[in-house]
Every structure is written in C-alpha cells, then in structure tokens.
C-alpha atoms as a PDB file:
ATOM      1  CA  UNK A   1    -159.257-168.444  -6.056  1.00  0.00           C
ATOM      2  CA  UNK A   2    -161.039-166.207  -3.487  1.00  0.00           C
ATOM      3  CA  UNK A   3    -158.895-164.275  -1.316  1.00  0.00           C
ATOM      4  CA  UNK A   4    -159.406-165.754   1.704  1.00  0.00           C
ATOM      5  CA  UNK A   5    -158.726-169.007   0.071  1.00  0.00           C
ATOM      6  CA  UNK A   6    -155.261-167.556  -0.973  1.00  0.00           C
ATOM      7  CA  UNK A   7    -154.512-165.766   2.217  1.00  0.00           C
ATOM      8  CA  UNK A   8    -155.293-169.734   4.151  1.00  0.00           C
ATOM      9  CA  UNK A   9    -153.229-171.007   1.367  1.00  0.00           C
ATOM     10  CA  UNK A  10    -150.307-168.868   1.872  1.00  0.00           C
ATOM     11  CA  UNK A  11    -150.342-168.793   6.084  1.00  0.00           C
ATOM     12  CA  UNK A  12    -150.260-172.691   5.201  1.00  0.00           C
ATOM     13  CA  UNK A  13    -147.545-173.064   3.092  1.00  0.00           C
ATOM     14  CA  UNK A  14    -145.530-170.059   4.925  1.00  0.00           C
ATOM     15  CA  UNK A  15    -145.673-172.546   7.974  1.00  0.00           C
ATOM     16  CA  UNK A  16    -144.578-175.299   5.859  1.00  0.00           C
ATOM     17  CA  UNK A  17    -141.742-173.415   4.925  1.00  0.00           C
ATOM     18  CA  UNK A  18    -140.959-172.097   8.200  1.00  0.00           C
ATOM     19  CA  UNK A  19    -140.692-175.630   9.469  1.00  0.00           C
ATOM     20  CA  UNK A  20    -138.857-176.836   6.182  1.00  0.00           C
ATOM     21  CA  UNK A  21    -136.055-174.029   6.757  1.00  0.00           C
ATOM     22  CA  UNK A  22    -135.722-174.898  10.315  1.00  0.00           C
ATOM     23  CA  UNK A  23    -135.059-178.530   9.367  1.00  0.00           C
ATOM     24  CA  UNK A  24    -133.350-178.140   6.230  1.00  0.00           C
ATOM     25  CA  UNK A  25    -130.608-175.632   8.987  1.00  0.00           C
ATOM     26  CA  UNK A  26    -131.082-178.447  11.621  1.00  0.00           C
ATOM     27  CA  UNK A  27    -130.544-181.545   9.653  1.00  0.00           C
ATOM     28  CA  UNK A  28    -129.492-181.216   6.427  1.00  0.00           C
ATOM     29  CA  UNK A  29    -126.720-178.554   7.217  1.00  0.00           C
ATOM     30  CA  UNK A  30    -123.547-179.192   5.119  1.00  0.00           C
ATOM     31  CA  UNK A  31    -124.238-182.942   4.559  1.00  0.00           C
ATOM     32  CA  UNK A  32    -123.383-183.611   0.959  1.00  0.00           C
ATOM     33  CA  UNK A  33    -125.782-186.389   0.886  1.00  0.00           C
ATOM     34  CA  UNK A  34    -128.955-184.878   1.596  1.00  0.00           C
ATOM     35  CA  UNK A  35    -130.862-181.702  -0.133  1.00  0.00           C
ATOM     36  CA  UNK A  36    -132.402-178.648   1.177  1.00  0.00           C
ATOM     37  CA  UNK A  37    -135.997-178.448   0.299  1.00  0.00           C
ATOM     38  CA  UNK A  38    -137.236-175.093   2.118  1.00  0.00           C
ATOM     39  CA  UNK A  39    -136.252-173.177  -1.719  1.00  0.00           C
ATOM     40  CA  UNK A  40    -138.996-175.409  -3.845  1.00  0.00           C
ATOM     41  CA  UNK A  41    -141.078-174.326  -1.409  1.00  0.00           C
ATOM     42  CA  UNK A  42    -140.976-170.491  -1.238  1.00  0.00           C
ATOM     43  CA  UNK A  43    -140.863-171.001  -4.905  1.00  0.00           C
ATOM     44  CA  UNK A  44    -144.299-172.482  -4.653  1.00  0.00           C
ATOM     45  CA  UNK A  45    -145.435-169.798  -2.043  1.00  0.00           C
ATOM     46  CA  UNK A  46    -144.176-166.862  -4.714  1.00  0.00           C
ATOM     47  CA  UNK A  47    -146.076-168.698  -7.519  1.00  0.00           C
ATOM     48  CA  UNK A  48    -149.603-168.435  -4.976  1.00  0.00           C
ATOM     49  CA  UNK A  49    -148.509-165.372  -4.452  1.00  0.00           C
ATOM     50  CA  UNK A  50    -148.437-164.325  -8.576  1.00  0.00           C
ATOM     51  CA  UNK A  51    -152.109-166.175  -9.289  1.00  0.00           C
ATOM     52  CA  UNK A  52    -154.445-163.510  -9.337  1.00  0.00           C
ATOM     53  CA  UNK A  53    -157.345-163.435  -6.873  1.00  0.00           C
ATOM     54  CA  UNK A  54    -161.404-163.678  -8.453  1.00  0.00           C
ATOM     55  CA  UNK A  55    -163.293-160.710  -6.689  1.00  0.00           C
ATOM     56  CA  UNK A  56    -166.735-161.484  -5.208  1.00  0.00           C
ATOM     57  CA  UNK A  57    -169.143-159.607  -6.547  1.00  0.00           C
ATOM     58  CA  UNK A  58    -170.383-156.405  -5.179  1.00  0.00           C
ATOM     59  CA  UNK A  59    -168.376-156.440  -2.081  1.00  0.00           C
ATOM     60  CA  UNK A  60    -164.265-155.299  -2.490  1.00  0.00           C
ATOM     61  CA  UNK A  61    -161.445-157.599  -1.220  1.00  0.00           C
ATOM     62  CA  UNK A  62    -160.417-156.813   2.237  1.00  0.00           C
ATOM     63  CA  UNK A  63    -156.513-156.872   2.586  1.00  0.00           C
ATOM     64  CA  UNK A  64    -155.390-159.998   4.830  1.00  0.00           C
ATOM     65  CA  UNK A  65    -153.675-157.919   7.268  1.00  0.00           C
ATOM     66  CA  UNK A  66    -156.681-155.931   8.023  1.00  0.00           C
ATOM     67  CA  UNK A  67    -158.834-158.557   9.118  1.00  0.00           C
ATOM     68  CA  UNK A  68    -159.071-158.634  12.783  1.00  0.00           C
ATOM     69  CA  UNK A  69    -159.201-162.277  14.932  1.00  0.00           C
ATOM     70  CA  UNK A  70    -162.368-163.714  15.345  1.00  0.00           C
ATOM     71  CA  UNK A  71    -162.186-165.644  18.134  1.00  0.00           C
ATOM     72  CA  UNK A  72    -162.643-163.255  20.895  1.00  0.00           C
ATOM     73  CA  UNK A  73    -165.170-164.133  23.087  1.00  0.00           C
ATOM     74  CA  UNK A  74    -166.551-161.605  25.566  1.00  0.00           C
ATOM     75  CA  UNK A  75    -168.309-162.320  29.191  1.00  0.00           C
ATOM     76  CA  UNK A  76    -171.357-162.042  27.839  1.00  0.00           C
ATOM     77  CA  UNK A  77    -171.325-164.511  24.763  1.00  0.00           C
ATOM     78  CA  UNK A  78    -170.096-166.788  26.642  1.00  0.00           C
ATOM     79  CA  UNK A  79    -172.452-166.660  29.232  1.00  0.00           C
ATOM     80  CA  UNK A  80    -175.277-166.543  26.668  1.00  0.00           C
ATOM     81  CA  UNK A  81    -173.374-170.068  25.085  1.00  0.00           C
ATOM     82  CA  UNK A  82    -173.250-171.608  28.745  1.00  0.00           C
ATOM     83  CA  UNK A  83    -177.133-171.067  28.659  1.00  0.00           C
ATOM     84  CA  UNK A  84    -177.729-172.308  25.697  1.00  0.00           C
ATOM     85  CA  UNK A  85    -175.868-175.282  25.852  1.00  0.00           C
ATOM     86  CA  UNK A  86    -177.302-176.137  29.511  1.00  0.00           C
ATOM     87  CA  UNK A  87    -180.827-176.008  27.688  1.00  0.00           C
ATOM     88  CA  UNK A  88    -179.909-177.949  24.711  1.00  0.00           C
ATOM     89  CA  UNK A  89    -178.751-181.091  27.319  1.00  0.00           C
ATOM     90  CA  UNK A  90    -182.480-180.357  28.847  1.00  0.00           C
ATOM     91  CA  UNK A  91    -184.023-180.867  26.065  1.00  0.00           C
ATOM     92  CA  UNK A  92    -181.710-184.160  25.039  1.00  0.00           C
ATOM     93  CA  UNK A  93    -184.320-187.193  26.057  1.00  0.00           C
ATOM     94  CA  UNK A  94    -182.943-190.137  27.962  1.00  0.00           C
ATOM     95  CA  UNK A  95    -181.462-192.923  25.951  1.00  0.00           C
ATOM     96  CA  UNK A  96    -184.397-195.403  25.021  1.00  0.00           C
ATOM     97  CA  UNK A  97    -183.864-199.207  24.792  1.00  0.00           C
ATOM     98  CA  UNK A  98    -183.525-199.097  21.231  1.00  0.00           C
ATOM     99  CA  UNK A  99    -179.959-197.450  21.592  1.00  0.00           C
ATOM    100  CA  UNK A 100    -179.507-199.992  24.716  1.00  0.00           C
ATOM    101  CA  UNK A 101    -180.197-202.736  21.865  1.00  0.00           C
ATOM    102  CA  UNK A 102    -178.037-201.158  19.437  1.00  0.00           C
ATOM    103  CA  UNK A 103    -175.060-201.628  21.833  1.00  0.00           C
ATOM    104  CA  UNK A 104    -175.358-205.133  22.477  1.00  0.00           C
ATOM    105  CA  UNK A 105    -175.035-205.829  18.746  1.00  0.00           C
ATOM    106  CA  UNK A 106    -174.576-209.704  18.414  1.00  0.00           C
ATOM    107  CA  UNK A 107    -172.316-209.739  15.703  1.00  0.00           C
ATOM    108  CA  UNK A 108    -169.934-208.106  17.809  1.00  0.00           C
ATOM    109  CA  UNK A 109    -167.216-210.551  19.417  1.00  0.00           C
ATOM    110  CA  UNK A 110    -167.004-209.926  23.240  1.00  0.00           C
ATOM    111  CA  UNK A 111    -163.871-211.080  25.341  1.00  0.00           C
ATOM    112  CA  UNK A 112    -164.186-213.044  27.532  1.00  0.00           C
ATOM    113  CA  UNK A 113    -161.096-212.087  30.300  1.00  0.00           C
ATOM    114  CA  UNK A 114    -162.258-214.176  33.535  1.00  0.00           C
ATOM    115  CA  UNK A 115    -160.055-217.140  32.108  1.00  0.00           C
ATOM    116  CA  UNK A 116    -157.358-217.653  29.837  1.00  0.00           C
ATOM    117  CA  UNK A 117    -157.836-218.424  26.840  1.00  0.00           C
ATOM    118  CA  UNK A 118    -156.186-221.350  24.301  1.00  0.00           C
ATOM    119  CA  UNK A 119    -153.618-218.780  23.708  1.00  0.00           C
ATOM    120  CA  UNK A 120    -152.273-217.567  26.605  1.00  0.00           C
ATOM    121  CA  UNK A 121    -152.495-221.664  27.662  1.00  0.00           C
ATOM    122  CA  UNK A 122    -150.171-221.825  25.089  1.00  0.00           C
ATOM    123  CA  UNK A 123    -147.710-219.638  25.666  1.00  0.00           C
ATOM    124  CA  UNK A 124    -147.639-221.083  28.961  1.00  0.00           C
ATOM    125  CA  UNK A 125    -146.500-224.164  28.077  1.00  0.00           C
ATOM    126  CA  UNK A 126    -143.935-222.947  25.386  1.00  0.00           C
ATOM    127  CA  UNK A 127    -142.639-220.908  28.308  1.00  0.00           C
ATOM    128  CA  UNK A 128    -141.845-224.278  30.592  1.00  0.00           C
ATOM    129  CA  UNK A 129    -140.716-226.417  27.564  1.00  0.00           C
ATOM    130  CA  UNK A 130    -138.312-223.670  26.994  1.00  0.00           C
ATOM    131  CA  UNK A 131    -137.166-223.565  30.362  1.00  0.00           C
ATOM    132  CA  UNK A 132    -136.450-227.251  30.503  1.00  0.00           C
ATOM    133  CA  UNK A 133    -134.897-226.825  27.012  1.00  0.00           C
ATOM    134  CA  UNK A 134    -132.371-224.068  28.834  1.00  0.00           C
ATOM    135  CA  UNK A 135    -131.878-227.030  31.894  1.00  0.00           C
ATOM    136  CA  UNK A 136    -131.029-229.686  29.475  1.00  0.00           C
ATOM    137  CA  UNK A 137    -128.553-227.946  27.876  1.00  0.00           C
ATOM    138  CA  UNK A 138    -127.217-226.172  30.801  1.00  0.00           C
ATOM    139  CA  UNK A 139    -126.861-229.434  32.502  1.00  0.00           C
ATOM    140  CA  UNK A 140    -125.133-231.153  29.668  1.00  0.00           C
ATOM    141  CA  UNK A 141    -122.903-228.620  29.373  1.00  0.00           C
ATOM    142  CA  UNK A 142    -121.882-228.923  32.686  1.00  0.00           C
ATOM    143  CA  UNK A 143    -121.574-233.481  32.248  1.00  0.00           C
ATOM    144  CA  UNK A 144    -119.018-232.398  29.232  1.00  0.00           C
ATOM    145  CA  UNK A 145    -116.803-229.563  30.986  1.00  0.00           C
ATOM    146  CA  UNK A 146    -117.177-232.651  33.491  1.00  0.00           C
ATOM    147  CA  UNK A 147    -115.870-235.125  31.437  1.00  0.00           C
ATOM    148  CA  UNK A 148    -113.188-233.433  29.700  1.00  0.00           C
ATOM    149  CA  UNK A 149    -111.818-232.074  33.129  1.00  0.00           C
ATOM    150  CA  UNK A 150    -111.904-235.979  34.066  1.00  0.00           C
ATOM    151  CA  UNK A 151    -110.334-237.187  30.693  1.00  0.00           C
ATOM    152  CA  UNK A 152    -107.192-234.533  30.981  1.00  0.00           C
ATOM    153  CA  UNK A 153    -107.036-235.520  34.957  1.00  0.00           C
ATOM    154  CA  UNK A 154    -103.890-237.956  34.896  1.00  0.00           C
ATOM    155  CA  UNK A 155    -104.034-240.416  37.395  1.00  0.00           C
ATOM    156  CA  UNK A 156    -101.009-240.557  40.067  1.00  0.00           C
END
C-alpha cells in the first residue's frame, strides 16, 4: 500500500467512524437490543494504521499532514481555464444529421400524450362503476334503516 493510498484509506474510514460514533450515541444509546458498532471500526482503522506502507522508489514518503490542499485556484489559472474552455466550445463543430438520426432511434417507444390511452380509459370507468357501487349500497342501506324503522313503528 502506497502512502497516499493509506492516508485516503484512513481519512475514509476515520469519517466512517465519526459518523458510526455519532449514531451509535444517537440511536443506539442504552437500548439493550441494539449494538454499538463505532469499536469494530476503529479497530479496523488501528489495523490500517499497523500495515506498513511500500516506499516508491527514489523519492521519500511525505508525511500526510504536510501535504498542503491542492485545490487552490488563483485569478490567473482560472482565467487561463475560462480561455481555454471558451476555445475548446469554438472548436466543438455543430451537431451533424447523423447525431440528429441517432436521436430518433426507431426502436425507441415514444408516448403519445395528446389522448388517453386504453389505460387511463380504464381507470375511468373503474372510477364510475365504483361510484355507483358506493350509491347502491348507500341507497340500500338507507331502504333497510327504512324498513326496520317501519317494521318497529306500531300502528295506533
């Protein structure tokens, strides 16, 4: 393992167990059920840790900590970027009707959404039947309340 394999390794799994020991104190708590997991992990990170590191040849190891962040970008290099990529959509020709072709592939199924189709059709009708279904019953509920309420009526 090259060291700046180990040193991605280890920022990796030291945010795994970051997050691990933020949920194992959130969530798992004092719950007798349920396990903390955030200790097999900085086990793991200790054993990357112990596995020695292959030197590259002729140049020595720099020290993680001594590396200094890449991605600052001065004024310049990004104007000098801005150029470039301005030139490079120049340069890009205008899409030819081969590509024009290639989109209107005619194995590819195309939707047709001016007018419904068999499905929505049918949806439509299971809708109404099931809104006669819901009169039906409502009105013969009503005939039986009816005809009980007439049955215990006694005449006088």
């Amino acid at each position: 393992m090259t060291p700046e394999e180990k040193s991605a390794l280890v920022q990796f799994m030291g945010t795994m167990y970051g997050e691990s020991k933020k949920n194992d104190d959130m969530l798992v708590g004092q719950s007798t059920n349920l396990k903390p997991k955030a200790n097999q992990i900085k086990n793991q990170v200790e054993q990357v840790l112990r596995v020695p590191v292959q030197r590259s040849t002729g140049t020595p190891p720099q020290p993680v900590a001594a590396q200094a962040p890449s991605n600052i970008v001065t004024p310049e290099q990004a104007a000098a970027e801005l150029a470039q990529a301005q030139q490079e959509q120049a340069i890009v020709p205008e899409p030819t009707q081969t590509t024009v072709e290639q989109l209107n592939d005619p194995n590819q199924m195309e939707f047709d959404l001016s007018e419904p189709s068999k499905v929505d059709k049918i949806i439509e009708l299971l809708e109404k039947q099931n809104k006669l279904l819901v009169e039906i019953r409502d009105s013969s509920i009503k005939s039986k309340y009816n005809a009980k309420r007439a049955k215990n009526k006694k005449p006088q």
